[in-house]
N, C-alpha and C. Protein backbone atom coordinates (compact mmCIF):
# COMPACT_ATOMS: atom_id res chain seq x y z
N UNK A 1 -2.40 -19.19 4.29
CA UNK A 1 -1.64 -19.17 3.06
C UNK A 1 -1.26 -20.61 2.75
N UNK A 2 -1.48 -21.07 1.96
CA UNK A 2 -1.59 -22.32 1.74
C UNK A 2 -0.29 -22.98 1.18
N UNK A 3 0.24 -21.73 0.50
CA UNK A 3 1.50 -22.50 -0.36
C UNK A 3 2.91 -21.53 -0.02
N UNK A 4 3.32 -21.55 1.48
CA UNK A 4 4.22 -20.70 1.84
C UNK A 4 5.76 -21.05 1.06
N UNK A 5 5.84 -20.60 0.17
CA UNK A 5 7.16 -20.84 -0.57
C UNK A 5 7.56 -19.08 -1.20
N UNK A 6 8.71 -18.94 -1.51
CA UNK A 6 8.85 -17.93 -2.12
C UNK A 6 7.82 -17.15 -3.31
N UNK A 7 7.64 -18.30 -4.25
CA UNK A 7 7.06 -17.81 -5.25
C UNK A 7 5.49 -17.91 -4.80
N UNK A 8 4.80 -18.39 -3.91
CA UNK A 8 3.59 -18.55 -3.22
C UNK A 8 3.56 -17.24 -2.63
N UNK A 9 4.16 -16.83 -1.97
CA UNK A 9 4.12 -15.19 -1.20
C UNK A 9 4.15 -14.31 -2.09
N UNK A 10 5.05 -14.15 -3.61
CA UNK A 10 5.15 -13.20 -4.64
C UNK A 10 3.67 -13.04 -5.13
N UNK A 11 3.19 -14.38 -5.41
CA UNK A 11 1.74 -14.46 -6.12
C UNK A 11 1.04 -14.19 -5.58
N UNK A 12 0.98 -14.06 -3.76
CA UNK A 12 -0.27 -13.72 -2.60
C UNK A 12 -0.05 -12.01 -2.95
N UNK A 13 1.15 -11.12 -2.91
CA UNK A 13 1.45 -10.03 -3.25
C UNK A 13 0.81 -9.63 -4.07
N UNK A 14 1.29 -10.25 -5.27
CA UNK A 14 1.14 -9.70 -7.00
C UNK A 14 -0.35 -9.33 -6.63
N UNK A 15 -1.30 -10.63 -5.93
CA UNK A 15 -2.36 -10.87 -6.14
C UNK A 15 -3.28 -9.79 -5.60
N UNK A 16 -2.81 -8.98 -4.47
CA UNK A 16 -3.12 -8.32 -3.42
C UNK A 16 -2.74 -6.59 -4.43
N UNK A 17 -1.98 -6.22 -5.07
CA UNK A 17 -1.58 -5.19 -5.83
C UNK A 17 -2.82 -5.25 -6.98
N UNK A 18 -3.26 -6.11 -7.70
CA UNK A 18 -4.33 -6.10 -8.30
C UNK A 18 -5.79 -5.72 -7.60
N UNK A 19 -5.51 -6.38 -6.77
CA UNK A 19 -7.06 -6.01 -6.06
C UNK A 19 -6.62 -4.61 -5.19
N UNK A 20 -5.84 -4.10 -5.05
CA UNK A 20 -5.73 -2.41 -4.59
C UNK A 20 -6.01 -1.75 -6.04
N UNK A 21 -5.43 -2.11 -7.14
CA UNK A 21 -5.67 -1.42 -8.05
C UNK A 21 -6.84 -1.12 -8.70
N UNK A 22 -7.77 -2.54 -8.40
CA UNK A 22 -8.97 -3.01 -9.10
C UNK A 22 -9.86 -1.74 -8.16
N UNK A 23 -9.62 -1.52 -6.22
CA UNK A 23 -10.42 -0.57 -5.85
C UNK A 23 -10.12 0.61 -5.90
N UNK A 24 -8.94 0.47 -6.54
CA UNK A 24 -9.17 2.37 -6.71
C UNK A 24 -9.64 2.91 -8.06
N UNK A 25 -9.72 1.71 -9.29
CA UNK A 25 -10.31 2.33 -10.30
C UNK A 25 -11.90 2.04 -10.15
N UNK A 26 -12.64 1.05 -9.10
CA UNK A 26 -14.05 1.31 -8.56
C UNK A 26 -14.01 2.60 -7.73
N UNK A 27 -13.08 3.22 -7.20
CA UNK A 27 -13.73 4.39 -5.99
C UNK A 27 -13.32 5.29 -7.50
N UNK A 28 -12.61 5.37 -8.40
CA UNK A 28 -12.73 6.38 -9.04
C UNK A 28 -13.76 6.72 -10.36
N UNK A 29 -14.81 5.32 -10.38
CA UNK A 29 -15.86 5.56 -10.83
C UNK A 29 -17.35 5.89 -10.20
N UNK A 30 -16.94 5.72 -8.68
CA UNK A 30 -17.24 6.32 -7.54
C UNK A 30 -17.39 7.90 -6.99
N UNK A 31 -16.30 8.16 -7.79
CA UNK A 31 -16.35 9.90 -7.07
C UNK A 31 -16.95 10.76 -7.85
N UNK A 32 -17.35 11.94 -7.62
CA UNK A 32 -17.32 12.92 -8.26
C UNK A 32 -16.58 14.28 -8.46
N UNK A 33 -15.99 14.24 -7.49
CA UNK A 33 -14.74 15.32 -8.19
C UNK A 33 -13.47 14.92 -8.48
N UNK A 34 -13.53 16.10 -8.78
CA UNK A 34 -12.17 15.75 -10.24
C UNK A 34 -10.84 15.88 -9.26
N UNK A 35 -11.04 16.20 -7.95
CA UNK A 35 -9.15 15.89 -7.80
C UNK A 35 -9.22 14.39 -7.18
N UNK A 36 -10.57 14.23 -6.60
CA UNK A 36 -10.28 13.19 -6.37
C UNK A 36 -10.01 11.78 -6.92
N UNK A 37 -11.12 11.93 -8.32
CA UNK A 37 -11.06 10.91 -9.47
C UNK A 37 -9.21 10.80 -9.77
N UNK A 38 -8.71 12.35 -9.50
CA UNK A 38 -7.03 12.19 -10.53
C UNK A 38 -6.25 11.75 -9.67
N UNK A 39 -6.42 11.52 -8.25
CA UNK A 39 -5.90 10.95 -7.20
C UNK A 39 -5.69 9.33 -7.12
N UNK A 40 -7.20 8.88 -7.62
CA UNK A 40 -7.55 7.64 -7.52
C UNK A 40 -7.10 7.09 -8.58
N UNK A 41 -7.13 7.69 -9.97
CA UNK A 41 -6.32 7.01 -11.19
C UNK A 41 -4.55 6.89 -10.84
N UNK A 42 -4.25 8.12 -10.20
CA UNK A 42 -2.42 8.19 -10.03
C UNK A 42 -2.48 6.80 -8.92
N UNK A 43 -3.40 6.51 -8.46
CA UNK A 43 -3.37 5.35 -7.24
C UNK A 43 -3.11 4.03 -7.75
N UNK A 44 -4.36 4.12 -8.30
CA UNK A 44 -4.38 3.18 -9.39
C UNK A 44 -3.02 2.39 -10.26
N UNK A 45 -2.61 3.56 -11.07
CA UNK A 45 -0.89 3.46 -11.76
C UNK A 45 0.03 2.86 -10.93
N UNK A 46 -0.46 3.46 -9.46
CA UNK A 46 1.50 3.36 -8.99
C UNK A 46 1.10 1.76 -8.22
N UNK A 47 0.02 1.49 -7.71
CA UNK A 47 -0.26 0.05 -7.74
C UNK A 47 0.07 -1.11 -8.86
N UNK A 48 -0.67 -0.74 -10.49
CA UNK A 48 0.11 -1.67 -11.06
C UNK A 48 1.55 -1.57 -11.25
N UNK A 49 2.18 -0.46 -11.06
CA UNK A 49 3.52 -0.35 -11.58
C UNK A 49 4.21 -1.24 -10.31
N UNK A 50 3.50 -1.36 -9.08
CA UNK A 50 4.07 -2.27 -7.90
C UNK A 50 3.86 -3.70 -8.10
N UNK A 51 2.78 -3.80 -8.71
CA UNK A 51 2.67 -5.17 -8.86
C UNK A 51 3.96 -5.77 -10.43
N UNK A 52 4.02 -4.94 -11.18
CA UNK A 52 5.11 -5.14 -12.38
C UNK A 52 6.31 -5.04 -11.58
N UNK A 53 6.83 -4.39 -10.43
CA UNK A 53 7.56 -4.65 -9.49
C UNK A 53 8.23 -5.72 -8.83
N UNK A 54 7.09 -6.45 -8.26
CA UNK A 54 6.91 -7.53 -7.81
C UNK A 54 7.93 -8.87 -8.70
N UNK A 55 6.92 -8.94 -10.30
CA UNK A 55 6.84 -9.88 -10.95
C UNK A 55 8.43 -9.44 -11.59
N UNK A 56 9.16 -8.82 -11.62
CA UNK A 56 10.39 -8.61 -11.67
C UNK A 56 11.38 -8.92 -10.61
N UNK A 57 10.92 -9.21 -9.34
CA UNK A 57 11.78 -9.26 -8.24
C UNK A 57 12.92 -10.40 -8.34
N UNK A 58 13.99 -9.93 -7.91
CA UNK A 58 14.85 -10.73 -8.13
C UNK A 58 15.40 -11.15 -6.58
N UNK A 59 15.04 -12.22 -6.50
CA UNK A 59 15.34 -13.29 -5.08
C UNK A 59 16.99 -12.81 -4.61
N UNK A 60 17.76 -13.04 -5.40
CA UNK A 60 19.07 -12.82 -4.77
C UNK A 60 19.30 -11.23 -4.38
N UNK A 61 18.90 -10.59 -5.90
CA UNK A 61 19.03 -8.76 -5.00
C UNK A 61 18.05 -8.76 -3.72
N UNK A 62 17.22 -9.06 -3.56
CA UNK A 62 16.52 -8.72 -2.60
C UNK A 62 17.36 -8.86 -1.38
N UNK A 63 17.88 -10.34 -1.37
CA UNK A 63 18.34 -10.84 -0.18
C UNK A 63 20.05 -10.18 0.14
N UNK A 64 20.27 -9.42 -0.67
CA UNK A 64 21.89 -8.87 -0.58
C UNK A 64 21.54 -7.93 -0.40
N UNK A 65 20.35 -6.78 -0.06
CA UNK A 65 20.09 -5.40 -0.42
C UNK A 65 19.52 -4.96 0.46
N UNK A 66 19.72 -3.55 1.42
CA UNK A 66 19.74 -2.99 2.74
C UNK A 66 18.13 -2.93 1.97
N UNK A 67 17.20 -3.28 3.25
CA UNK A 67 15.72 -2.62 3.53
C UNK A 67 16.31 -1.49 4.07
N UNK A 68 15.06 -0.15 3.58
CA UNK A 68 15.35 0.73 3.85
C UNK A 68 14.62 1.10 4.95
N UNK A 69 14.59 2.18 5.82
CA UNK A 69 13.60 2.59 6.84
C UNK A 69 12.39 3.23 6.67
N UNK A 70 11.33 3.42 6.81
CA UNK A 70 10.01 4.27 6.05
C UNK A 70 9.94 4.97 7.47
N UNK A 71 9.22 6.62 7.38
CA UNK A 71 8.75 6.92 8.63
C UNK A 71 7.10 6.57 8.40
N UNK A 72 7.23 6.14 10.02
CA UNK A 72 5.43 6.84 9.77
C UNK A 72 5.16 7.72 10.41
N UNK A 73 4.64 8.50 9.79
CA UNK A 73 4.32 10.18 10.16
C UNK A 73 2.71 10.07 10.85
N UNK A 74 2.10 8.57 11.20
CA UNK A 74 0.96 8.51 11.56
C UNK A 74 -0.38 9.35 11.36
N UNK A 75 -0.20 10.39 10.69
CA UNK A 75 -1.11 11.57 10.32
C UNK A 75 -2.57 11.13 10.15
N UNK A 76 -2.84 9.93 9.75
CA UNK A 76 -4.47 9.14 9.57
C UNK A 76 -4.54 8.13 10.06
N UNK A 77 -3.31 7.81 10.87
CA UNK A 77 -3.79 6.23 12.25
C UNK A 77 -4.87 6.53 13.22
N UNK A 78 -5.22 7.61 13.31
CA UNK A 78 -6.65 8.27 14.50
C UNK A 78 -7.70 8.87 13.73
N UNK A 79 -7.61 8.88 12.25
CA UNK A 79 -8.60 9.38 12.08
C UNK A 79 -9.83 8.51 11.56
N UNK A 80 -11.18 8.70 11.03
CA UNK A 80 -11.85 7.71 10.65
C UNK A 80 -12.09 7.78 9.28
N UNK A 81 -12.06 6.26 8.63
CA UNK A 81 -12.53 6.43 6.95
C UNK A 81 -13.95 6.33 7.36
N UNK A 82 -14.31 7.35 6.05
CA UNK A 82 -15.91 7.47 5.75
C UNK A 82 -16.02 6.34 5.41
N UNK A 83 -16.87 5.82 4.86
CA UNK A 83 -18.00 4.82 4.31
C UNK A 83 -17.48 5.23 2.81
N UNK A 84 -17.58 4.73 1.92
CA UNK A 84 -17.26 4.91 0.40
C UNK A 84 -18.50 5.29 -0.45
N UNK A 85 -18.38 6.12 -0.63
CA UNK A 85 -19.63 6.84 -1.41
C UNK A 85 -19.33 7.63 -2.80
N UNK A 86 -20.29 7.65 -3.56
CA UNK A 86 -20.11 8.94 -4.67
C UNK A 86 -19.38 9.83 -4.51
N UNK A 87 -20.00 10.68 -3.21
CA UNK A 87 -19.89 12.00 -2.73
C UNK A 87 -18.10 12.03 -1.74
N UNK A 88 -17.49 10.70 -2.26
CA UNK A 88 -16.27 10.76 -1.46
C UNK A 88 -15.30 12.08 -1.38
N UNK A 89 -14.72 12.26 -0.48
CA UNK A 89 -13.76 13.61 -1.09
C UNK A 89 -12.11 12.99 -1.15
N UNK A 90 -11.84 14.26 -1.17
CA UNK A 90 -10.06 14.07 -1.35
C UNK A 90 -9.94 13.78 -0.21
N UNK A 91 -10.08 14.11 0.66
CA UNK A 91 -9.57 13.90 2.07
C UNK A 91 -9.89 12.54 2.60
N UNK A 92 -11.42 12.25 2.47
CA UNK A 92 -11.81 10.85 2.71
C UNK A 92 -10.84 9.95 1.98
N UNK A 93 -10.95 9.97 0.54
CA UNK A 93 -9.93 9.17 -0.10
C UNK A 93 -8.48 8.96 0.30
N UNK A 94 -8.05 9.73 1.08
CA UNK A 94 -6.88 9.72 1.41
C UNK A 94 -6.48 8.81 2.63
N UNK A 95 -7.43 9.46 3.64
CA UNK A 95 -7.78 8.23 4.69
C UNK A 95 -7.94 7.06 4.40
N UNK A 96 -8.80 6.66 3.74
CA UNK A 96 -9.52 5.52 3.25
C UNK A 96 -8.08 4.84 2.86
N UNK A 97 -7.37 5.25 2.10
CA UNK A 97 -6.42 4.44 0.88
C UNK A 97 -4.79 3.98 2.26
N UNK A 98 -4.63 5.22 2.89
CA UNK A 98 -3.64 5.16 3.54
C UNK A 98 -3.83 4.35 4.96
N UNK A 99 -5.15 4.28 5.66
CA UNK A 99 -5.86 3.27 6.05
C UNK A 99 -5.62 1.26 5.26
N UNK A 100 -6.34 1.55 4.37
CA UNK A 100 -5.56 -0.10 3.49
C UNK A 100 -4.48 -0.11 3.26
N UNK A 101 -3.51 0.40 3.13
CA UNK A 101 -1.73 0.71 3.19
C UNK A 101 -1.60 0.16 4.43
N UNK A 102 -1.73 0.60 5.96
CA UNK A 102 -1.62 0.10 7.05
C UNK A 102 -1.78 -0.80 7.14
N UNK A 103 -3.03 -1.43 6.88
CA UNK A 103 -3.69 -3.05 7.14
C UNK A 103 -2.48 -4.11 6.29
N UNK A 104 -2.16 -3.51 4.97
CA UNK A 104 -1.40 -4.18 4.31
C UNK A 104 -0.05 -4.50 5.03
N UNK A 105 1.19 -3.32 5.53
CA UNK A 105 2.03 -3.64 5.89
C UNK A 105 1.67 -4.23 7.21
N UNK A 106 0.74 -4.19 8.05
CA UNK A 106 0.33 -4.85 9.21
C UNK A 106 0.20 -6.33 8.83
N UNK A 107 -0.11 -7.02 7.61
CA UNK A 107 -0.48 -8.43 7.08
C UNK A 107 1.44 -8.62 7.46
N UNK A 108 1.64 -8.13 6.58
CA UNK A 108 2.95 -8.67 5.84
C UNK A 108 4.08 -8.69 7.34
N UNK A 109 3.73 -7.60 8.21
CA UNK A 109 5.05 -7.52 9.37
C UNK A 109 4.76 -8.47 10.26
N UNK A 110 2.93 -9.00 10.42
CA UNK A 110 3.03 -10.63 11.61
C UNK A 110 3.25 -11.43 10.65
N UNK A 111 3.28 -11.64 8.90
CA UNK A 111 3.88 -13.04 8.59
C UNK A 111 5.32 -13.15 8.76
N UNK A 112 5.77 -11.75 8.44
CA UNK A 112 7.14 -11.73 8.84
C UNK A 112 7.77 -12.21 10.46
N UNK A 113 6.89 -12.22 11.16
CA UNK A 113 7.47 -13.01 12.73
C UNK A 113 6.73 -14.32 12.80
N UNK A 114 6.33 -14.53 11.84
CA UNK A 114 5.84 -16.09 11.92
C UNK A 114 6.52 -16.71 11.05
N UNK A 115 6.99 -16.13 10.34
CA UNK A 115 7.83 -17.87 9.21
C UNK A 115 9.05 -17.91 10.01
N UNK A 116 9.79 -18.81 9.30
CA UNK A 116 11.26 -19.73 10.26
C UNK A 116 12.61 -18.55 8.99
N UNK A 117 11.76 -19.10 7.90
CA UNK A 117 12.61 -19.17 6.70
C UNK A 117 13.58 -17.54 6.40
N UNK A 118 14.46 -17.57 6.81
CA UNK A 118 15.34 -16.25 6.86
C UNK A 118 14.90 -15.44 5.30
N UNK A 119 14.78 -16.29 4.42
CA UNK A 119 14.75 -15.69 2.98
C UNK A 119 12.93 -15.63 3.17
N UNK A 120 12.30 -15.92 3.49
CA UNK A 120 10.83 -15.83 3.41
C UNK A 120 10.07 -13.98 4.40
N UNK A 121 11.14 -14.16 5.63
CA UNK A 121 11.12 -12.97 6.38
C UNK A 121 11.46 -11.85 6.12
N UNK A 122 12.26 -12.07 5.01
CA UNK A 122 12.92 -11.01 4.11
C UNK A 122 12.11 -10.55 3.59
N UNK A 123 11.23 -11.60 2.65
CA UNK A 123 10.66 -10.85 1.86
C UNK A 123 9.42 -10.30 2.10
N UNK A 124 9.10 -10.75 3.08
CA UNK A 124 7.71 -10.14 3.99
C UNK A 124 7.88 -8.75 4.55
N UNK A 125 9.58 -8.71 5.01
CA UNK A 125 9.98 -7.02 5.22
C UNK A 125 9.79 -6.47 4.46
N UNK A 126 10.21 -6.89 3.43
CA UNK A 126 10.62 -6.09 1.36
C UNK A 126 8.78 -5.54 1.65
N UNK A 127 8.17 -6.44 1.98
CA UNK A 127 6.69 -5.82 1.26
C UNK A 127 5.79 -5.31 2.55
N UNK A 128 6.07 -5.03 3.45
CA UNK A 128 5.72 -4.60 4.61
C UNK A 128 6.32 -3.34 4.31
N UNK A 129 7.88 -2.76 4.29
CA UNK A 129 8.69 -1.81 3.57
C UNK A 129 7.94 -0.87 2.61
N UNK A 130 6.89 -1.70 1.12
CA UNK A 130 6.71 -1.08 0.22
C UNK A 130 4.96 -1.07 0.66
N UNK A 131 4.39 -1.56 1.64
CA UNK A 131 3.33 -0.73 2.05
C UNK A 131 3.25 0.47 3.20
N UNK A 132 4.14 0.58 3.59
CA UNK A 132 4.39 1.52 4.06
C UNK A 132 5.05 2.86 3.53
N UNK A 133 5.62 2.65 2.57
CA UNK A 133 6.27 3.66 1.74
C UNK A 133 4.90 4.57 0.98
N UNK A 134 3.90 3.00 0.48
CA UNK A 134 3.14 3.87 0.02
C UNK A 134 2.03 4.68 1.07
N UNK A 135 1.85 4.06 2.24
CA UNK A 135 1.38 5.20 2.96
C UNK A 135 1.64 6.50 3.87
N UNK A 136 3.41 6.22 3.53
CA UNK A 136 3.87 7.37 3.68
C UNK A 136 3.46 8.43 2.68
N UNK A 137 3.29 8.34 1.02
CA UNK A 137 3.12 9.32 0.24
C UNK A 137 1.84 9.60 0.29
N UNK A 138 0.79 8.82 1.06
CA UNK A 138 -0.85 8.89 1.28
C UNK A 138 -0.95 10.23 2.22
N UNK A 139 0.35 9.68 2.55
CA UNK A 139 0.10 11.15 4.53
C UNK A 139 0.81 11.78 4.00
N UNK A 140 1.78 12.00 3.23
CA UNK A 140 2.32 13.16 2.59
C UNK A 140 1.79 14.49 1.89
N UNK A 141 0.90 13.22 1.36
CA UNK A 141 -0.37 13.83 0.52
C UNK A 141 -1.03 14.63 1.22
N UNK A 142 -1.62 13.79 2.14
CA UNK A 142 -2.48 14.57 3.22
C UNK A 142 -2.35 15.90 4.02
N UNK A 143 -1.06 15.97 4.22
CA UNK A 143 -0.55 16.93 4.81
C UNK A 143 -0.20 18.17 4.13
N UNK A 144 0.02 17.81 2.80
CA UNK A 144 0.29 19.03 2.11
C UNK A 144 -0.77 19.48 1.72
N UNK A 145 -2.42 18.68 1.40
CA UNK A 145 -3.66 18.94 1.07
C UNK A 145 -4.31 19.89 2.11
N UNK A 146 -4.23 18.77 3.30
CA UNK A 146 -5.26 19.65 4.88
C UNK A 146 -4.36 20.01 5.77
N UNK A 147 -3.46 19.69 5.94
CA UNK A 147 -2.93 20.32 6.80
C UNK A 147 -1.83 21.85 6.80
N UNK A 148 -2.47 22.81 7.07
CA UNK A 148 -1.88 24.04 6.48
C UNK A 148 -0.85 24.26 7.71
N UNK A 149 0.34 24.58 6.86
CA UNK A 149 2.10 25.65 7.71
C UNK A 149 1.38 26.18 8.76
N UNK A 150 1.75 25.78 9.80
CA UNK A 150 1.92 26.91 10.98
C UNK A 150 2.69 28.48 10.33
């Protein structure tokens, strides 16, 4: 990261919310069924609406304002993403997406033990926090899709 400053990390973010958004409207010209295409567009949305998030963030609320706790319900840490294909399904997609959710808050929680800067660690939580949130609603998803009530 070349330009570790506050607004250098917002823009590595912002930058990183575009390109999630950019692949889920390629996997959703990718698929062929329809829950999965409506999956990948709602994906799509709640990505840019994170990145409009972002570009709103306000440095001082952040830094006065309890991070909250996310669970992880781990439900697709063992399982495997397919390969990305046409023929993707709901389920693959789900893996697949909540899979890059992981990798993401996994980026953000070792920059967070590598900077010095108390306000820089913060905000690496803040967004470690909001990739995990979103792969909590990935496995949420999941679970209410494949995984049927005992």
């Amino acid at each position: 990261m070349a330009h570790l400053d506050w607004q250098g990390v917002l823009s590595l973010a912002i930058s990183r919310e575009e390109e999630a958004a950019a692949n889920y409207h390629r996997l959703q010209a990718m698929a062929s069924d329809q829950a999965t295409k409506q999956l990948l567009l709602e994906l799509e949305e709640e990505e840019k609406k994170h990145k409009e998030k972002l570009e709103a963030l306000d440095q001082d609320a952040l830094l006065s304002s309890e991070l909250p706790q996310v669970e992880d319900l781990g439900l697709t840490d063992k399982l495997v993403a397919e390969p990305l294909s046409p023929e993707i399904s709901l389920q693959d997609a789900l893996i697949w997406a909540a899979k890059k959710e992981k990798q993401a808050a996994l980026f953000y929680a070792a920059w967070a033990q590598k900077v010095r800067s108390p306000r820089l660690k913060r905000l690496f939580r803040f967004l470690e926090k909001q990739e995990k949130s979103h792969k909590l609603r990935l496995e949420l998803e999941y679970e209410r899709q494949f995984l049927p009530e005992d």
